[in-house]
Protein backbone atom coordinates (compact mmCIF):
# COMPACT_ATOMS: atom_id res chain seq x y z
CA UNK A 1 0.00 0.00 0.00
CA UNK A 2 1.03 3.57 -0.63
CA UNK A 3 0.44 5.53 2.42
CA UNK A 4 -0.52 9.13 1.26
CA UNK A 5 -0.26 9.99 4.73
CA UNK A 6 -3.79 9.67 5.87
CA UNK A 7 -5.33 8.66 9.34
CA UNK A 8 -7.13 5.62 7.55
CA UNK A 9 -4.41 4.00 6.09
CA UNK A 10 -3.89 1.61 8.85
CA UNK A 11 -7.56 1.31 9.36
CA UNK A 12 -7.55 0.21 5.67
CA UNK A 13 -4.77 -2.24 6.59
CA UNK A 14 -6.66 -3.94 9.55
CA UNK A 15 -9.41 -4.40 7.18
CA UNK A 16 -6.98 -5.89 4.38
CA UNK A 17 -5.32 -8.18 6.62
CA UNK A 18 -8.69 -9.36 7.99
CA UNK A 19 -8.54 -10.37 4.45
CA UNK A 20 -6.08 -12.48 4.57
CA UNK A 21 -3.82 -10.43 2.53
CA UNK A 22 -0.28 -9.68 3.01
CA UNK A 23 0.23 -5.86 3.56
CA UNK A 24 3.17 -3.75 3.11
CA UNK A 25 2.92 0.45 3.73
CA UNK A 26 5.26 2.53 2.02
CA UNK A 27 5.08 6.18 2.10
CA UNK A 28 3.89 7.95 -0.80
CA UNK A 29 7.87 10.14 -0.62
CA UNK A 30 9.56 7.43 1.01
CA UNK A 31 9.94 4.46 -1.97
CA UNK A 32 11.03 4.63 -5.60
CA UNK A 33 9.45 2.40 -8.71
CA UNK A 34 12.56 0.15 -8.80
CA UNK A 35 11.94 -0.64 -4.63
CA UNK A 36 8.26 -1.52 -5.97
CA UNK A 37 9.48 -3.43 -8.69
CA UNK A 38 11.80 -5.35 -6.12
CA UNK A 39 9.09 -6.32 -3.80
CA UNK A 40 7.12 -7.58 -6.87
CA UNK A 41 3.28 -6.66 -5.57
CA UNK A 42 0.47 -8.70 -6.09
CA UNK A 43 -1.35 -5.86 -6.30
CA UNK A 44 -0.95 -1.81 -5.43
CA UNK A 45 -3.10 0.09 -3.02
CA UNK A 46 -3.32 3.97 -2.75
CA UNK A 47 -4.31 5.27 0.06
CA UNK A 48 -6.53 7.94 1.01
CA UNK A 49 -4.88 11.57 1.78
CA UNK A 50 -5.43 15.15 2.91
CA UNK A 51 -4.22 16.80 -0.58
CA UNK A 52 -3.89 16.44 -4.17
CA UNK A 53 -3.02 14.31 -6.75
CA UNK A 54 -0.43 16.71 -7.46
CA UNK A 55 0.78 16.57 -3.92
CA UNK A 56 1.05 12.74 -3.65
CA UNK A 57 4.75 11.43 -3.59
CA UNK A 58 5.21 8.68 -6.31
CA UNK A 59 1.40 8.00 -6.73
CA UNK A 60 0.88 9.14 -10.35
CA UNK A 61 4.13 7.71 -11.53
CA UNK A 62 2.87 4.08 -9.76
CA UNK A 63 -0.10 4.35 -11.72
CA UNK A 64 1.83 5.31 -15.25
CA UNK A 65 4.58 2.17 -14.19
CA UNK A 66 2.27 -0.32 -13.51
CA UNK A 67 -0.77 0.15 -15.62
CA UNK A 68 -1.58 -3.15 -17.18
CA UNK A 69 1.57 -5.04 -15.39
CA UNK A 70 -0.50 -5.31 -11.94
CA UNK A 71 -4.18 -4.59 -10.00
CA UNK A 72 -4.29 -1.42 -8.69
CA UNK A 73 -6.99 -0.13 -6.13
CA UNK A 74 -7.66 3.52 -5.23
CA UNK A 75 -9.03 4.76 -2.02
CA UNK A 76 -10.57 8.63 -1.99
CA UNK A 77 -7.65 10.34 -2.67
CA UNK A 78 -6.08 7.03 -4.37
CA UNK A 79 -9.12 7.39 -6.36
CA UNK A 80 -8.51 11.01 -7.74
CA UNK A 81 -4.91 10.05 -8.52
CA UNK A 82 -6.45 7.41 -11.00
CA UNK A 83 -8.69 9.69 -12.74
CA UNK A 84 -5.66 12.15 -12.85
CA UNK A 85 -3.01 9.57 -14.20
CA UNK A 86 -5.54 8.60 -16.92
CA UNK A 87 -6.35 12.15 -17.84
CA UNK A 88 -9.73 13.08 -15.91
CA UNK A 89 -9.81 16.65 -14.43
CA UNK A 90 -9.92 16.56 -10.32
CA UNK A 91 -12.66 19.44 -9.41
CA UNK A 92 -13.65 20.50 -6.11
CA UNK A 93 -16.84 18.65 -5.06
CA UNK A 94 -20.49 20.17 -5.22
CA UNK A 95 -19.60 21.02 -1.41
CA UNK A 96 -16.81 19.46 1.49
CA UNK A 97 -18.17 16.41 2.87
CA UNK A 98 -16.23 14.37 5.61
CA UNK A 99 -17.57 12.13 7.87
CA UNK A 100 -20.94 11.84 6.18
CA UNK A 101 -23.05 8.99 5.42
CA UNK A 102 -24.22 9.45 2.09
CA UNK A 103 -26.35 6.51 -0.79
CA UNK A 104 -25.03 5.84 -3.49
CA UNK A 105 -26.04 4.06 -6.57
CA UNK A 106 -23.61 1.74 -8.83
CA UNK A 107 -23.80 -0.65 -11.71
CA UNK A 108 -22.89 -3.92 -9.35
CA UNK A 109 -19.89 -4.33 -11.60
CA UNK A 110 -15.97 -4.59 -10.30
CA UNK A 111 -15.55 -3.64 -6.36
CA UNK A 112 -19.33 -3.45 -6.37
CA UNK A 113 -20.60 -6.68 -7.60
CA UNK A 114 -23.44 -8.09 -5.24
CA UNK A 115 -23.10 -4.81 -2.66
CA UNK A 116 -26.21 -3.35 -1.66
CA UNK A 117 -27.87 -0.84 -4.01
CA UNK A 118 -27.98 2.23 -2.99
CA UNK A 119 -25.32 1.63 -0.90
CA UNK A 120 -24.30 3.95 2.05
CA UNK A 121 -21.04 4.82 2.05
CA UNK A 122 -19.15 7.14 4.53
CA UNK A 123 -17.57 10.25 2.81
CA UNK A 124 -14.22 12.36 3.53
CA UNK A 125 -13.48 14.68 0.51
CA UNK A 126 -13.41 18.00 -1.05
CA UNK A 127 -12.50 17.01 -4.47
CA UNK A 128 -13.79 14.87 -7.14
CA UNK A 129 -13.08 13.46 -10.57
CA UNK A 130 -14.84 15.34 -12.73
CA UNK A 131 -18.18 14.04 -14.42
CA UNK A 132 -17.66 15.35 -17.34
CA UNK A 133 -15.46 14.35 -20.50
CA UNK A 134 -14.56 11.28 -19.03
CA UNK A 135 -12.48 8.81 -21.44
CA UNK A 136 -14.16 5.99 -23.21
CA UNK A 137 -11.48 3.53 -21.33
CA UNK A 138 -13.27 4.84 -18.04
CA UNK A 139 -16.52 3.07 -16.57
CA UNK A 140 -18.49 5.19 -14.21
CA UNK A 141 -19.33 2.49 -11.70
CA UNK A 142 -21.23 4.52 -8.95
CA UNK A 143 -22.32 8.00 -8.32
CA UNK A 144 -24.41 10.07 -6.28
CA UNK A 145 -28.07 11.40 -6.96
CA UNK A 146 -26.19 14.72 -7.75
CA UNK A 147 -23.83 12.91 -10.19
CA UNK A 148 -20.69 13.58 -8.54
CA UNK A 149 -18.27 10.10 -9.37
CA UNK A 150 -17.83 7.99 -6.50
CA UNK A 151 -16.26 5.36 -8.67
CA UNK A 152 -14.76 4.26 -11.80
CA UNK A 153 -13.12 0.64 -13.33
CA UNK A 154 -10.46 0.82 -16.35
CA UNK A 155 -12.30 -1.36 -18.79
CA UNK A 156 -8.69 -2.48 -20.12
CA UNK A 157 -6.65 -3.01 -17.18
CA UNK A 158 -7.62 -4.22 -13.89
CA UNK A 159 -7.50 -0.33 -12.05
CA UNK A 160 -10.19 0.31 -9.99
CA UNK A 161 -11.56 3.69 -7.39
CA UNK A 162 -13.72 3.94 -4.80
CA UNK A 163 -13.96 8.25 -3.69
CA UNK A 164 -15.58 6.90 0.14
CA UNK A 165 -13.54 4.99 2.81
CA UNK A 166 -14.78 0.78 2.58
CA UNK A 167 -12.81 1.07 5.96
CA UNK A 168 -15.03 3.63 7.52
CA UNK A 169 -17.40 1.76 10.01
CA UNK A 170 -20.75 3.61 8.90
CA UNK A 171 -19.96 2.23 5.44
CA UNK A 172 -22.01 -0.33 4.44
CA UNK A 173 -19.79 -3.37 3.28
CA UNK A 174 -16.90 -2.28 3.09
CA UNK A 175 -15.43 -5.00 3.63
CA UNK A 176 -17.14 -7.03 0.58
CA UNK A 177 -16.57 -4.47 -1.50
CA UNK A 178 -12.62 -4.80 -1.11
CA UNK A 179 -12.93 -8.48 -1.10
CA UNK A 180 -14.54 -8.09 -4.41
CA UNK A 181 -11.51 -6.41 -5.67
CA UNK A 182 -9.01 -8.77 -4.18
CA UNK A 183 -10.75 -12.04 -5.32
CA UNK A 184 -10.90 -10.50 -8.83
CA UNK A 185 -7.03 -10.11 -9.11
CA UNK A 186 -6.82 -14.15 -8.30
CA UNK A 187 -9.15 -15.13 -11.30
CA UNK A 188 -7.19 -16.23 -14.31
CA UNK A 189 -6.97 -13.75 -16.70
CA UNK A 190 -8.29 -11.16 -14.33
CA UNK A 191 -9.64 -7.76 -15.56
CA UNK A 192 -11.93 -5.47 -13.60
């Protein structure tokens, strides 16, 4: 996991691990592409974070490296560094929300295959990916009633975001919703 220095990361671990899966944190400024490469990752996830895509270490060059060589998950921030890697404008949101329980709707594809729908899910942002102009490699997988993108699936490799926190405990699973992601990486041939 990249930590984007966030107060959920390790929250996000403990739910990982409950997983059964194998997590290492690295720093968003404290690991290069060639340590990465060394540990050879399973998969990559970013973490959530208190700034901008812009302001997030190595996280933009991860995503550019390792497109199509290995899963990669993003979390909120993790999320907005996807859309931004892959060209999408990061907005600020219709207005701040953190800490709020918000529904959601999705197209019980990817992450959200079999979650409830709408599905509440707790929210810490201030920015967005933009809905508008979004690339034809992009899947909108969930959104709000207003629109605003609360998730979107690479429909070539397996990259997936989530803008909420799974690991938030008002969300509702949370914890399916990453298992969903994990036990897609293990099928043959995977691809979100």
């Amino acid at each position: 996991m990249i930590d984007n220095y966030d107060s959920f990361t390790y929250n996000l671990v403990q739910y990982l691990e409950g997983l059964n899966e194998k997590v290492i944190v690295k720093r968003n400024d404290k690991i290069t592409i060639d340590e990465i490469v060394l540990m050879k990752p399973a998969m990559i996830v970013l973490s959530p974070g208190p700034c901008t895509p812009n302001e997030s270490g190595i996280c933009l060059e991860v995503v550019d490296y390792f497109k199509g060589k290995i899963p990669i998950l993003g979390i909120c921030l993790g999320h907005q560094i996807i859309g931004q890697a892959f060209g999408c404008k990061i907005v600020k949101a219709q207005e701040p929300v953190h800490g709020k329980v918000h529904a959601i709707t999705h197209n019980n594809r990817g992450v959200f295959q079999g979650l409830n729908n709408p599905l509440k899910v707790t929210r810490y942002h201030s920015l967005v990916v933009e809905n508008k102009e979004i690339p034809d490699f992009f899947e909108v997988t969930a959104q709000t009633n207003e629109g605003e993108i609360m998730g979107l699936r690479h429909r070539e490799y397996k990259i997936e975001g989530v803008q909420f926190h799974p690991e938030a405990i008002l969300t509702e699973m949370g914890m399916e919703l990453l298992d969903n992601f994990f036990q897609s990486t293990k099928e043959k041939d995977a691809r979100c």
